[in-house]
C-alpha atoms as a PDB file:
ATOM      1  CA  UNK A   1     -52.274 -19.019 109.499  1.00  0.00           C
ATOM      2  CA  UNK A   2     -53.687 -16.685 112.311  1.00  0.00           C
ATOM      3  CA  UNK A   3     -50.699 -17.402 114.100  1.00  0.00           C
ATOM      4  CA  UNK A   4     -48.028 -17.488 111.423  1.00  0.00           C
ATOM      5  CA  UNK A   5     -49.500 -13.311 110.842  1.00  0.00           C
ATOM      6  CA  UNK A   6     -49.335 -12.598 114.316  1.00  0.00           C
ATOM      7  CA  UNK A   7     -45.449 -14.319 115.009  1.00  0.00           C
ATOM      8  CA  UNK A   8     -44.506 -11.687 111.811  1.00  0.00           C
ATOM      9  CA  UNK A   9     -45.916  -8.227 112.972  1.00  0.00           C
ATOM     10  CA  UNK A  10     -44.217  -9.008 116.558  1.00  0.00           C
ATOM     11  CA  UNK A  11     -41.195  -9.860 114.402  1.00  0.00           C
ATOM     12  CA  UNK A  12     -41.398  -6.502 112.652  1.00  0.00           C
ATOM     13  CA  UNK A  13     -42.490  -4.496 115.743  1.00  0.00           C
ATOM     14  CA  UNK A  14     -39.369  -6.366 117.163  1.00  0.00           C
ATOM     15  CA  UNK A  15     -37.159  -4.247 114.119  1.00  0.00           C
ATOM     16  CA  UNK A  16     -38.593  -0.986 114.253  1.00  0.00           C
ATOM     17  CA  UNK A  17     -37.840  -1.337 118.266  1.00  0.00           C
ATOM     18  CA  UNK A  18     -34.311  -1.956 117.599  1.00  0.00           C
ATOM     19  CA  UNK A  19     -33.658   0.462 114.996  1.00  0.00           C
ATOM     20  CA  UNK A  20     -35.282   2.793 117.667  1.00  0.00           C
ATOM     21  CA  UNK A  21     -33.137   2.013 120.277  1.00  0.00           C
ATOM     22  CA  UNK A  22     -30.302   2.302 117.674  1.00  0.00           C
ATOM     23  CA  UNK A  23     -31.297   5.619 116.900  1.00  0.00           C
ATOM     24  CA  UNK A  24     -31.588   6.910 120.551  1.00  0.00           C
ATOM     25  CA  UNK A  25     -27.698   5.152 121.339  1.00  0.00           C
ATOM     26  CA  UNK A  26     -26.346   7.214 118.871  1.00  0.00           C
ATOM     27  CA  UNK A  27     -27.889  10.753 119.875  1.00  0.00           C
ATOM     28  CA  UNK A  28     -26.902  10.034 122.956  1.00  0.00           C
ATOM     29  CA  UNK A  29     -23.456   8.893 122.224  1.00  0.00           C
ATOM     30  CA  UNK A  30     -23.080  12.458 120.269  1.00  0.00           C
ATOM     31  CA  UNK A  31     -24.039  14.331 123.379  1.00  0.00           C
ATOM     32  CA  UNK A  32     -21.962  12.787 125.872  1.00  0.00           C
ATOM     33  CA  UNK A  33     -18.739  13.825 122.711  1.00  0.00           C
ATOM     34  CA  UNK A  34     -20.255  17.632 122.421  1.00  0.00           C
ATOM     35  CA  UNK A  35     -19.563  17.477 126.600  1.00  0.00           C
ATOM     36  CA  UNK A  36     -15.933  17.668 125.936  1.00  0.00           C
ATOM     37  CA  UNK A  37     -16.061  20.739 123.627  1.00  0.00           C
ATOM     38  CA  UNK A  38     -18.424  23.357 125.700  1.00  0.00           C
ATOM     39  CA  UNK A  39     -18.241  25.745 123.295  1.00  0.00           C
ATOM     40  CA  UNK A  40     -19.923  28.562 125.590  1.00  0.00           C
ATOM     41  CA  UNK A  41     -17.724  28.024 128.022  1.00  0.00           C
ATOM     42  CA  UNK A  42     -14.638  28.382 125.471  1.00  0.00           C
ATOM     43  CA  UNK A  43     -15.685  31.837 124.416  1.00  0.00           C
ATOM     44  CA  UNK A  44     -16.240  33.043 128.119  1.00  0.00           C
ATOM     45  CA  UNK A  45     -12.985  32.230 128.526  1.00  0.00           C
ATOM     46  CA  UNK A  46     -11.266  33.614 125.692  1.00  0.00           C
ATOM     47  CA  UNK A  47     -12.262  37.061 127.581  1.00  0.00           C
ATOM     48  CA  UNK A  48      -9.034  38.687 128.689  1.00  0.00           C
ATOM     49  CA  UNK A  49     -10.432  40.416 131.918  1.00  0.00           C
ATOM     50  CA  UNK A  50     -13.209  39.675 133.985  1.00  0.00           C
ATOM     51  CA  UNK A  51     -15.959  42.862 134.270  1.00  0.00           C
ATOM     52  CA  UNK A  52     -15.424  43.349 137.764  1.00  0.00           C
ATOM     53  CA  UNK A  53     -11.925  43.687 137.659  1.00  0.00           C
ATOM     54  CA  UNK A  54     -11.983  46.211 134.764  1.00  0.00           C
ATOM     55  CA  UNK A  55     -14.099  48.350 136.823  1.00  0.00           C
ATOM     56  CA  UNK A  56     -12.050  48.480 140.044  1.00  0.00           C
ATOM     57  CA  UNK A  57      -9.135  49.664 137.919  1.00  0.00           C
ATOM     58  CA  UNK A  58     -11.197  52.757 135.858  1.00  0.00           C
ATOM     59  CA  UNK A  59     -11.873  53.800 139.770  1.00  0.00           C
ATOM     60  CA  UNK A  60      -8.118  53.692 140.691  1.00  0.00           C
ATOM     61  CA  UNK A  61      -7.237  55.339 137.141  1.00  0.00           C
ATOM     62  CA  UNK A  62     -10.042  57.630 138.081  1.00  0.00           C
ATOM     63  CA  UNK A  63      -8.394  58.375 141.669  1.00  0.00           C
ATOM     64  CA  UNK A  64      -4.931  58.586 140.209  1.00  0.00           C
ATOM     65  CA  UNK A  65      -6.333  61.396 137.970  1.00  0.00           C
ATOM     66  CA  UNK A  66      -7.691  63.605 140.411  1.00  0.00           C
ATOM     67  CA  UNK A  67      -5.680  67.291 140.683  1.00  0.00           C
ATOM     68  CA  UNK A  68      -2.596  66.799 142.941  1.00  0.00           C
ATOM     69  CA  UNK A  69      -3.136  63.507 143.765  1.00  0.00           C
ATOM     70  CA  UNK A  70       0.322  62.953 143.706  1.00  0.00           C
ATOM     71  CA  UNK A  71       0.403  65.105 147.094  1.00  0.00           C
ATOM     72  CA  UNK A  72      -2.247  63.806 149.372  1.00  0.00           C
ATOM     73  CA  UNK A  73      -0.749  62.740 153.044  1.00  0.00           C
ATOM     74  CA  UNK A  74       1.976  65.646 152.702  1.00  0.00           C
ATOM     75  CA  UNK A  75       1.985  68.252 155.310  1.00  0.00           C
ATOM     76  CA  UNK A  76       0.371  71.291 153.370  1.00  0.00           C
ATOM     77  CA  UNK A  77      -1.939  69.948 151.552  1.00  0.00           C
ATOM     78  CA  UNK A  78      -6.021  68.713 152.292  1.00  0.00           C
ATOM     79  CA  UNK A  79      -7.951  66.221 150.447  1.00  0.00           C
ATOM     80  CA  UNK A  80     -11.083  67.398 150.354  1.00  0.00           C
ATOM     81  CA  UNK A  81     -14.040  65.586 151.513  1.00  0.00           C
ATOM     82  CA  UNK A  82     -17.711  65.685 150.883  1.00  0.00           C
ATOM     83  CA  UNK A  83     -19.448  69.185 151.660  1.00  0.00           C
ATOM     84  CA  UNK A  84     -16.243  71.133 151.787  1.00  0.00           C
ATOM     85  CA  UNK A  85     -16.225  74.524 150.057  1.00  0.00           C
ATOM     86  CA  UNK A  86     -13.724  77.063 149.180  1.00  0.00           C
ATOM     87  CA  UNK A  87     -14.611  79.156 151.885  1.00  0.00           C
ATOM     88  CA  UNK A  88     -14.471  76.712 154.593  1.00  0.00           C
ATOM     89  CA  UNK A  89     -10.840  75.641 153.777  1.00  0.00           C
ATOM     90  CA  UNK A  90     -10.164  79.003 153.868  1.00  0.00           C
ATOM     91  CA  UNK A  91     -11.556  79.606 157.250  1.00  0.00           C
ATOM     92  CA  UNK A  92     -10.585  76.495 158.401  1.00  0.00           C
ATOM     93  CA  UNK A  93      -6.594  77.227 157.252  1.00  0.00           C
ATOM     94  CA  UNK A  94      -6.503  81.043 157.546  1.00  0.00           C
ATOM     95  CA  UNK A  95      -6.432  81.980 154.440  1.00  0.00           C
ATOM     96  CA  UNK A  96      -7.719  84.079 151.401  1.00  0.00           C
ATOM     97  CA  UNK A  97     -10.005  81.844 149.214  1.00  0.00           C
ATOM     98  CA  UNK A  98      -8.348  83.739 146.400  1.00  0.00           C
ATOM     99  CA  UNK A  99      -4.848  82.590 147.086  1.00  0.00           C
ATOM    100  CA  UNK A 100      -6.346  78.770 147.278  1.00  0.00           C
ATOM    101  CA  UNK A 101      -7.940  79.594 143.574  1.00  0.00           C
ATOM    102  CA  UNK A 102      -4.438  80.700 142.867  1.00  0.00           C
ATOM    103  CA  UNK A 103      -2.557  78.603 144.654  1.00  0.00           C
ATOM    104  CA  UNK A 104      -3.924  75.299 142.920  1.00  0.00           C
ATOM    105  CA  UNK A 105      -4.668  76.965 139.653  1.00  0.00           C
ATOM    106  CA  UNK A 106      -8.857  76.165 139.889  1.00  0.00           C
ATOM    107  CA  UNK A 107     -10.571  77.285 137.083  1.00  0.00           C
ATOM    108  CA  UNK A 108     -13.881  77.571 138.847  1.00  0.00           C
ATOM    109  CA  UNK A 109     -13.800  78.180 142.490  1.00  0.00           C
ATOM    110  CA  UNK A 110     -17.537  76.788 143.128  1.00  0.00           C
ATOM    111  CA  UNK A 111     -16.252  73.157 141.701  1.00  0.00           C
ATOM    112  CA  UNK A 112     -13.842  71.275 143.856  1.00  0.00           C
ATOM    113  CA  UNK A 113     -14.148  67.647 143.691  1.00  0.00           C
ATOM    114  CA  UNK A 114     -14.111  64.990 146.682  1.00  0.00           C
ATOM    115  CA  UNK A 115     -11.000  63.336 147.066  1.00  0.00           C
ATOM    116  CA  UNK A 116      -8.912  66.239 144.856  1.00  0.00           C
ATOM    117  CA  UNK A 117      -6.083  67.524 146.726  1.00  0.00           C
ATOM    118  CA  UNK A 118      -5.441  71.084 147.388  1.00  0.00           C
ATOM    119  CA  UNK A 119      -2.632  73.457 148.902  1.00  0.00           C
ATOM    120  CA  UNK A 120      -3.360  75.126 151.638  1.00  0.00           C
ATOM    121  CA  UNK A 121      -0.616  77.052 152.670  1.00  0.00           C
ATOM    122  CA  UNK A 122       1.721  79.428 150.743  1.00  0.00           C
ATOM    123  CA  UNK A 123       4.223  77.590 147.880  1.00  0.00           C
ATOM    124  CA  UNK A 124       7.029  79.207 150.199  1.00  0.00           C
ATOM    125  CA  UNK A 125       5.863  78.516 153.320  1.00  0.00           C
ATOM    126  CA  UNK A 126       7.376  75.829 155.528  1.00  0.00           C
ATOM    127  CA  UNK A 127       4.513  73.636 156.621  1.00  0.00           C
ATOM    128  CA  UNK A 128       6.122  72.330 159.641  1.00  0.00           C
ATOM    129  CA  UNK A 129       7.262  75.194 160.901  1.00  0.00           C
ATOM    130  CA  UNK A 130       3.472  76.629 159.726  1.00  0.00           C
ATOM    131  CA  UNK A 131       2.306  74.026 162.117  1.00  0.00           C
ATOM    132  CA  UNK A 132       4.324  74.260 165.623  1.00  0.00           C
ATOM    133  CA  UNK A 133       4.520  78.346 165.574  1.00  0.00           C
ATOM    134  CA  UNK A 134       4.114  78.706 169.317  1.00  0.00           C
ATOM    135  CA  UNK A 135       0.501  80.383 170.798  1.00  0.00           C
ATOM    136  CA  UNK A 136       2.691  83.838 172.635  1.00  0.00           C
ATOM    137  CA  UNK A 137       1.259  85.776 175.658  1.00  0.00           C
ATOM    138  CA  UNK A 138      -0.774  89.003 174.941  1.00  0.00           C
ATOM    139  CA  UNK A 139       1.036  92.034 174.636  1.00  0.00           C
ATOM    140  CA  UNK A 140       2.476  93.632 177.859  1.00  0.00           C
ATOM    141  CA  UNK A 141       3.265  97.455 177.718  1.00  0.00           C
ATOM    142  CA  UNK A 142       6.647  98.852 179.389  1.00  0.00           C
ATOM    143  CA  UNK A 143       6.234 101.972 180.780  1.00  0.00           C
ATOM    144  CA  UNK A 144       8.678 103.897 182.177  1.00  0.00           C
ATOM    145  CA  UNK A 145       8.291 104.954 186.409  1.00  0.00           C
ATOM    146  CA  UNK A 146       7.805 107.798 187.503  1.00  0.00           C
ATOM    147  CA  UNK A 147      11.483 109.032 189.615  1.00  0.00           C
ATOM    148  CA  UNK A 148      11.064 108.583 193.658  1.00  0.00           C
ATOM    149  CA  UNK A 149      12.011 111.760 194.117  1.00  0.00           C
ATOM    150  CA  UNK A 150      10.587 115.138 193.567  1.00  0.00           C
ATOM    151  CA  UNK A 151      11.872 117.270 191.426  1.00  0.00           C
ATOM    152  CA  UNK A 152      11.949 120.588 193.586  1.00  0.00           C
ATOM    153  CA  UNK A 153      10.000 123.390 192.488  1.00  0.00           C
ATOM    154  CA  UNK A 154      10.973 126.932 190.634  1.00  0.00           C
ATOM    155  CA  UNK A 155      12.983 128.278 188.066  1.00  0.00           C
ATOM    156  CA  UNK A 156      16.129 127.071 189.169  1.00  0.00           C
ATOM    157  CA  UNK A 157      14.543 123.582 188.914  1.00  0.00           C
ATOM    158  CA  UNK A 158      13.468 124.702 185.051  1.00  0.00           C
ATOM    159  CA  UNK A 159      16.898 125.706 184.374  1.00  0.00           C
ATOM    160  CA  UNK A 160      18.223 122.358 185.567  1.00  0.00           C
ATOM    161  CA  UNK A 161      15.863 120.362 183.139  1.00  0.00           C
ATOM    162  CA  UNK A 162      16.301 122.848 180.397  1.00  0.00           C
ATOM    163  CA  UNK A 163      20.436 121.850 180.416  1.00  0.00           C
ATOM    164  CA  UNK A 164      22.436 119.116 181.807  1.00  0.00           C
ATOM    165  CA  UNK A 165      24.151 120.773 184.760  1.00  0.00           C
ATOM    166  CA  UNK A 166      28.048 122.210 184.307  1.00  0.00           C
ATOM    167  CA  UNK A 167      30.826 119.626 185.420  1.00  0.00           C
ATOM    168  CA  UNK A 168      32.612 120.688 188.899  1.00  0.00           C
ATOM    169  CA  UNK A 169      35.485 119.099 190.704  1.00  0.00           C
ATOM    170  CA  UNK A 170      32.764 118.363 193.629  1.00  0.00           C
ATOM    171  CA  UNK A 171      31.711 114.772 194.415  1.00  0.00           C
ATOM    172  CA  UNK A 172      28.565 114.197 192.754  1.00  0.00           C
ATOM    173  CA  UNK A 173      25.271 113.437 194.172  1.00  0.00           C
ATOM    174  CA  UNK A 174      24.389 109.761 194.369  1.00  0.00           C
ATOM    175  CA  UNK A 175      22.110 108.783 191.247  1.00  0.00           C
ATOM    176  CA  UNK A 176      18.443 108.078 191.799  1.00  0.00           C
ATOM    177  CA  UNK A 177      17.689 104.354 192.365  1.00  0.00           C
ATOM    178  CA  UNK A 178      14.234 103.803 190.086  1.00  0.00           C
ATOM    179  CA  UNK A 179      12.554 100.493 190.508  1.00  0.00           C
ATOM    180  CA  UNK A 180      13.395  98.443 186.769  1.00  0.00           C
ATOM    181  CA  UNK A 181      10.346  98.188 184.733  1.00  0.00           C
ATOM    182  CA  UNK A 182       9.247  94.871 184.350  1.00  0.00           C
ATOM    183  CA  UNK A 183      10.758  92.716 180.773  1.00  0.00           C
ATOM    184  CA  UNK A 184       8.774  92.961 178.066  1.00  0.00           C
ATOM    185  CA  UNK A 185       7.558  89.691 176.854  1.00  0.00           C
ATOM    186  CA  UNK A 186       9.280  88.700 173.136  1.00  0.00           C
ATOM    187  CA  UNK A 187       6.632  88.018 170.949  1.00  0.00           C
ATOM    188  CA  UNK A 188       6.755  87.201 167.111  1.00  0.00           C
ATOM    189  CA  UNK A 189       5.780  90.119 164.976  1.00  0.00           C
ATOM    190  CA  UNK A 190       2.050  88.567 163.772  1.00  0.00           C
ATOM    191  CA  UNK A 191       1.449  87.950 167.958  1.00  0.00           C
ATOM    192  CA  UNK A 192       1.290  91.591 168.078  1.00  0.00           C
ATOM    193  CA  UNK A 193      -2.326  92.487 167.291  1.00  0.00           C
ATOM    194  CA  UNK A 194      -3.979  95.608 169.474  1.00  0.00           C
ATOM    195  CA  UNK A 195      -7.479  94.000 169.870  1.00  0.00           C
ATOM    196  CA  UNK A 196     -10.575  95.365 170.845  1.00  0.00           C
ATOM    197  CA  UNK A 197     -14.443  94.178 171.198  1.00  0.00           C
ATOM    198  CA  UNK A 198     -16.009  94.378 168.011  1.00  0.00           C
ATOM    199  CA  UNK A 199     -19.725  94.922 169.771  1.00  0.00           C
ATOM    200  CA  UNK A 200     -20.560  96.458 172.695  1.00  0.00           C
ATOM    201  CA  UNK A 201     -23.479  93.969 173.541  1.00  0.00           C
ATOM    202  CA  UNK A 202     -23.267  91.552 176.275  1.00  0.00           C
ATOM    203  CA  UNK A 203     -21.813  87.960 176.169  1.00  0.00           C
ATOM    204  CA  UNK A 204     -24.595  85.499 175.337  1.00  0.00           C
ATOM    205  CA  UNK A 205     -22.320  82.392 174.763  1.00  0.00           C
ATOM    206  CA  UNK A 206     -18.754  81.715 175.691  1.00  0.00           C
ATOM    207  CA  UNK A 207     -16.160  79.448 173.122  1.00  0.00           C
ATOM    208  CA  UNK A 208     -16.359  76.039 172.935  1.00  0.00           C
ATOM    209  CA  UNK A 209     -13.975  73.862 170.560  1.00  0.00           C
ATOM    210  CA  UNK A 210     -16.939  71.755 169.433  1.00  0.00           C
ATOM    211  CA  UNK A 211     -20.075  73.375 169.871  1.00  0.00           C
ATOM    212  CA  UNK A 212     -19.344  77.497 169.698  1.00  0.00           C
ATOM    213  CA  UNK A 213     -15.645  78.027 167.935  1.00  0.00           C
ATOM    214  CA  UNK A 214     -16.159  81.885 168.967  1.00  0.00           C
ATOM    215  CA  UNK A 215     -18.223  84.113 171.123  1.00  0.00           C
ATOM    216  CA  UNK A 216     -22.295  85.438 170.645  1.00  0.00           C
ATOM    217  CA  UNK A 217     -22.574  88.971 171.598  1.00  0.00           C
ATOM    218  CA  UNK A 218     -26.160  90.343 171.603  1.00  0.00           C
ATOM    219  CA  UNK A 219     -27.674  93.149 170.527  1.00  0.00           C
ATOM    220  CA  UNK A 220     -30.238  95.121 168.448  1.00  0.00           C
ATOM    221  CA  UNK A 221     -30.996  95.227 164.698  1.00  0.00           C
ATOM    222  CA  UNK A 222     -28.820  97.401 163.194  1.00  0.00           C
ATOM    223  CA  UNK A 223     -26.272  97.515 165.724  1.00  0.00           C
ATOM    224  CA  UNK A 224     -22.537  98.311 164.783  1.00  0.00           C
ATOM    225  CA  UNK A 225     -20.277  95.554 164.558  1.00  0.00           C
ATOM    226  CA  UNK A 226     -16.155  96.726 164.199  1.00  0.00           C
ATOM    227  CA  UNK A 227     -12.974  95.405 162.970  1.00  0.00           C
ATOM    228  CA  UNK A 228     -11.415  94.308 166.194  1.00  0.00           C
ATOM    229  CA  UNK A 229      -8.016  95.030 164.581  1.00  0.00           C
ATOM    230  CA  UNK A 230      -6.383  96.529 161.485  1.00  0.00           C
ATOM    231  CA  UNK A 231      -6.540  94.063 158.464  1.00  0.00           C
ATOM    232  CA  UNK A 232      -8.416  93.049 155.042  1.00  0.00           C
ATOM    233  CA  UNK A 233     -11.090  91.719 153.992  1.00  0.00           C
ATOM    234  CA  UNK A 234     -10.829  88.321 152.615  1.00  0.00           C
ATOM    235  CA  UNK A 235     -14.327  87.592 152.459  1.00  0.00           C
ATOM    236  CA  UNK A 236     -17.674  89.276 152.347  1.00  0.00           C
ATOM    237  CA  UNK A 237     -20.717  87.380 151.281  1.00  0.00           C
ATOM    238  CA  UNK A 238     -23.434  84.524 152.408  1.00  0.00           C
ATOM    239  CA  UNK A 239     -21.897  81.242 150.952  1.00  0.00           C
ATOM    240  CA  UNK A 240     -20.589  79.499 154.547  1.00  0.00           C
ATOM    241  CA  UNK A 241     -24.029  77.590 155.429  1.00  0.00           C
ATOM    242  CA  UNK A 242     -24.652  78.240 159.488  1.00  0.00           C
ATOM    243  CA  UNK A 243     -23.148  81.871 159.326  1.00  0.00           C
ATOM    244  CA  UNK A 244     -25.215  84.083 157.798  1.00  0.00           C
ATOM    245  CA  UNK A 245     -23.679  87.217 155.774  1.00  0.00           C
ATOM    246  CA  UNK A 246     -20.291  86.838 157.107  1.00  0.00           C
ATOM    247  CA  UNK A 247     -17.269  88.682 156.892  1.00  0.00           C
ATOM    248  CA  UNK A 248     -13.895  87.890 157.156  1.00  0.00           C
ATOM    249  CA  UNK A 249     -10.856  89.674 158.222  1.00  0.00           C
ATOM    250  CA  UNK A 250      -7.526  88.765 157.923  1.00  0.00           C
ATOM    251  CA  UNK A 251      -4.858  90.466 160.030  1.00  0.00           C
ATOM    252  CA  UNK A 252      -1.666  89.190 159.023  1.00  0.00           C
ATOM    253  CA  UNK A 253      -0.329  85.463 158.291  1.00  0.00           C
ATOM    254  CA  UNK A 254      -1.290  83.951 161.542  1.00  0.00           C
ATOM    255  CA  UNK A 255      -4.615  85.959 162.540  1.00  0.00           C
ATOM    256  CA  UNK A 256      -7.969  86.662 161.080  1.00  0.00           C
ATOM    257  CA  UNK A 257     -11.858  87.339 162.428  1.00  0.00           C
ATOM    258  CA  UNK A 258     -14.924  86.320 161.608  1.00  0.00           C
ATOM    259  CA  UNK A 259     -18.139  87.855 161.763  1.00  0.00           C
ATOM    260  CA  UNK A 260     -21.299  86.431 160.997  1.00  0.00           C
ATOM    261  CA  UNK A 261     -25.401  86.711 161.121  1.00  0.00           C
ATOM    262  CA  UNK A 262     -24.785  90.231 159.637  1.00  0.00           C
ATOM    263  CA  UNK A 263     -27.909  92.238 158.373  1.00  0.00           C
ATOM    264  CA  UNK A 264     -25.692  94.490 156.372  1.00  0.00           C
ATOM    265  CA  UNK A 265     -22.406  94.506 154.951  1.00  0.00           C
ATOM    266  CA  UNK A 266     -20.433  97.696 154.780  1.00  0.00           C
ATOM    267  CA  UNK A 267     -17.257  96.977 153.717  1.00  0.00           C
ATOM    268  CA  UNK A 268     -15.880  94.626 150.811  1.00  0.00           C
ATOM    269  CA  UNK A 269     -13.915  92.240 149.493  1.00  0.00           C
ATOM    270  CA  UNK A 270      -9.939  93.014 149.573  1.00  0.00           C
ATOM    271  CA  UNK A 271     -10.938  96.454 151.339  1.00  0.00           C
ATOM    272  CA  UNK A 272      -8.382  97.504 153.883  1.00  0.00           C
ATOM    273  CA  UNK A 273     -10.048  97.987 157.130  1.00  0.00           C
ATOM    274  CA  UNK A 274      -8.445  99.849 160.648  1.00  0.00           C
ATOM    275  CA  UNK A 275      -9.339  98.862 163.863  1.00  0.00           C
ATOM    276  CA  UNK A 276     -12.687 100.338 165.121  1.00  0.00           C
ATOM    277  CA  UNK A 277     -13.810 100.862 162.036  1.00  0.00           C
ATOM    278  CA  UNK A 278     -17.974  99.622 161.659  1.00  0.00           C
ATOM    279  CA  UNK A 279     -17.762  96.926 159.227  1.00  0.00           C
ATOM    280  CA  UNK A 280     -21.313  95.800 159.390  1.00  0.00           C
ATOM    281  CA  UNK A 281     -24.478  95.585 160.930  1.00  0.00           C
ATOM    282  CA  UNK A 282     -25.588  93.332 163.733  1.00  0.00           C
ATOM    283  CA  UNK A 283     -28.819  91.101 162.033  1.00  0.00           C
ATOM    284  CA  UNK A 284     -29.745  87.318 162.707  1.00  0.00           C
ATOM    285  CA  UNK A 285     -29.578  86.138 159.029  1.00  0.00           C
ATOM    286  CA  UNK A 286     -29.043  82.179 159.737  1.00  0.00           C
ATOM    287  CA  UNK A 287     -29.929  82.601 163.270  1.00  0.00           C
ATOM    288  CA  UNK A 288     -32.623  82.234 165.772  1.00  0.00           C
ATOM    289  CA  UNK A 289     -32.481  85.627 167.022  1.00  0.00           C
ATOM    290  CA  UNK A 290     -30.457  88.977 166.423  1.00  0.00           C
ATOM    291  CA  UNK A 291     -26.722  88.637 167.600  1.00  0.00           C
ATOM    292  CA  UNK A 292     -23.050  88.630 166.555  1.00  0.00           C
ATOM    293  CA  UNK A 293     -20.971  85.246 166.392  1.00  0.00           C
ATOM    294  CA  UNK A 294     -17.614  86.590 166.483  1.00  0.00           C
ATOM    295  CA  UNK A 295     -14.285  84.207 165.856  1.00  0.00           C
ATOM    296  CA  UNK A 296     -10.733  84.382 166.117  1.00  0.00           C
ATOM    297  CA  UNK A 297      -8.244  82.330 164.357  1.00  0.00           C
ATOM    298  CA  UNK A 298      -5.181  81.602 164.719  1.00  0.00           C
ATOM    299  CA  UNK A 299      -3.753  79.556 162.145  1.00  0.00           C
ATOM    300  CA  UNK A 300      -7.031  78.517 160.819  1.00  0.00           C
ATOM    301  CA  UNK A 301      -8.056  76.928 164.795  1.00  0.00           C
ATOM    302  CA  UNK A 302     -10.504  78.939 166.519  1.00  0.00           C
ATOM    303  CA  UNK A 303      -8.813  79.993 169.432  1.00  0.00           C
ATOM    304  CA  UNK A 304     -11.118  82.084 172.904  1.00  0.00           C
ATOM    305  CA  UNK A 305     -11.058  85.730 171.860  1.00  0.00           C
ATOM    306  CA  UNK A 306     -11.919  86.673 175.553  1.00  0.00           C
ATOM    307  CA  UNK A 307      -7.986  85.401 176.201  1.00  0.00           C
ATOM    308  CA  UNK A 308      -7.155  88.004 173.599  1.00  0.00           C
ATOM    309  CA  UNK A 309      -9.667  90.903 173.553  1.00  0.00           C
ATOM    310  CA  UNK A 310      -9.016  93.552 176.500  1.00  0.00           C
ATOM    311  CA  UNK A 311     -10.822  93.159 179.879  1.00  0.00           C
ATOM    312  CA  UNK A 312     -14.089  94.979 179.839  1.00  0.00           C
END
């Protein structure tokens, strides 16, 4: 009896066991078939674009839409790069900040934006010619000689100068020989600047291309500081980080000064100014110590002014 009881629980144990195992063939049948279908991985890929992708083109849309990028690379035009200002392109290209506001039609002249591309020379300017316009000699004067012989003395003499003498059937005198005065040198009309020394103080640091683009003249508070030629002024203020309240001259379309680490300003913006005049006053705002850094440009490059001023 005792063993008849225990042969039937075993034999029911032994059903619930298989029905188990059953059970668990089946779930995992139905796994191994929802393998196939990845449903997650279906929608993933039902997107049309991956993120990344999207992003690199709202950068190059982005680029694209920048003002004039249709013109960056051509000669004439400057893409503009992190910490550029207005006033350094100017500088930098000789020109009037105003005509690059105008020029490019900016709305605010304190926001240009890195990578925009502006013009930088005049709409009818050729920009290669802009580029190769040869650096001239300075100016040499012709003066006429003085004659190699004297003219004699007394009234008869005064006579003779006063009216060209009467023609007579004599053989005339044989013409003074004068030595020829030396050929000008042709120079293009903006080469012809009459410099001068816009400070009387001494040379403290000569031009260098990468460390001084001009010359340091010292001095006292307060000293004068001139135009060094006839021009206008195309800039008068303190926004140029490094020079101080600066001033800018421009002399024509190839030449204009710089003056910076001014005290005082004396003249202003789009004033006409004449050689000589005092423009400023010597100060050491953005400097170490009291002095004048004084530039010349020539098409926007700094170029020695002690090749151009007169000898001292």
């Amino acid at each position: 009896m005792t063993e008849s009881m225990d042969f039937g629980l075993n034999r029911g144990a032994s059903r619930r066991l298989g029905v188990v195992v059953a059970m668990l063939l089946v779930l995992l049948t139905g796994c191994a078939s929802n393998k196939n279908r990845a449903p997650v991985e279906d929608r993933v890929a039902s997107v049309p674009q991956p993120a990344a992708s999207a992003a690199v083109g709202t950068q190059a849309d982005a680029a694209a839409a920048l003002p004039g990028a249709e013109n960056a690379g051509k000669p004439g035009y400057y893409t503009v790069k992190p910490g550029d200002t207005l006033i350094r392109l100017s500088l930098d290209n000789g020109q009037n900040w105003r005509d690059l506001v105008k020029w490019n039609k900016l709305d605010n002249p304190n926001v240009i934006e890195v990578g925009q591309v502006l013009r930088v020379i005049p709409p009818e300017a050729d920009p290669a010619v802009a580029a190769t316009r040869p650096v001239t000699s300075p100016r040499v004067e012709a003066r006429p000689l003085e004659r190699a012989a004297a003219t004699p003395a007394g009234s008869a003499a005064s006579a003779s100068a006063a009216a060209p003498p009467a023609s007579t059937a004599s053989t005339p005198a044989a013409p003074v020989v004068t030595a020829a005065p030396p050929a000008p040198v042709v120079r293009e009309g903006d080469e012809d600047v009459n410099w001068m020394w816009p400070a009387v103080g001494a040379v403290i640091v000569q031009f260098d291309e990468v460390r001084s683009k001009g010359l340091v003249i010292s001095g006292k508070a307060g000293d004068p500081v001139y135009a060094a030629a006839d021009g206008r002024v195309v800039y008068a203020g303190s926004g140029l980080r490094g020079y101080g309240n600066l001033l800018i001259v421009k002399h024509n379309n190839t030449y204009l000064t710089a003056y910076a680490h001014n005290q005082a300003l004396l003249v202003k913006e789009d004033q006409v100014v004449r050689r000589g005049q005092r423009i400023a006053e010597m100060g050491s705002t953005d400097a170490e110590r009291v002095q004048l850094h004084f530039e010349i440009r020539r098409l926007g490059k700094p170029v020695d002014p002690a090749k151009l001023l007169p000898t001292r």
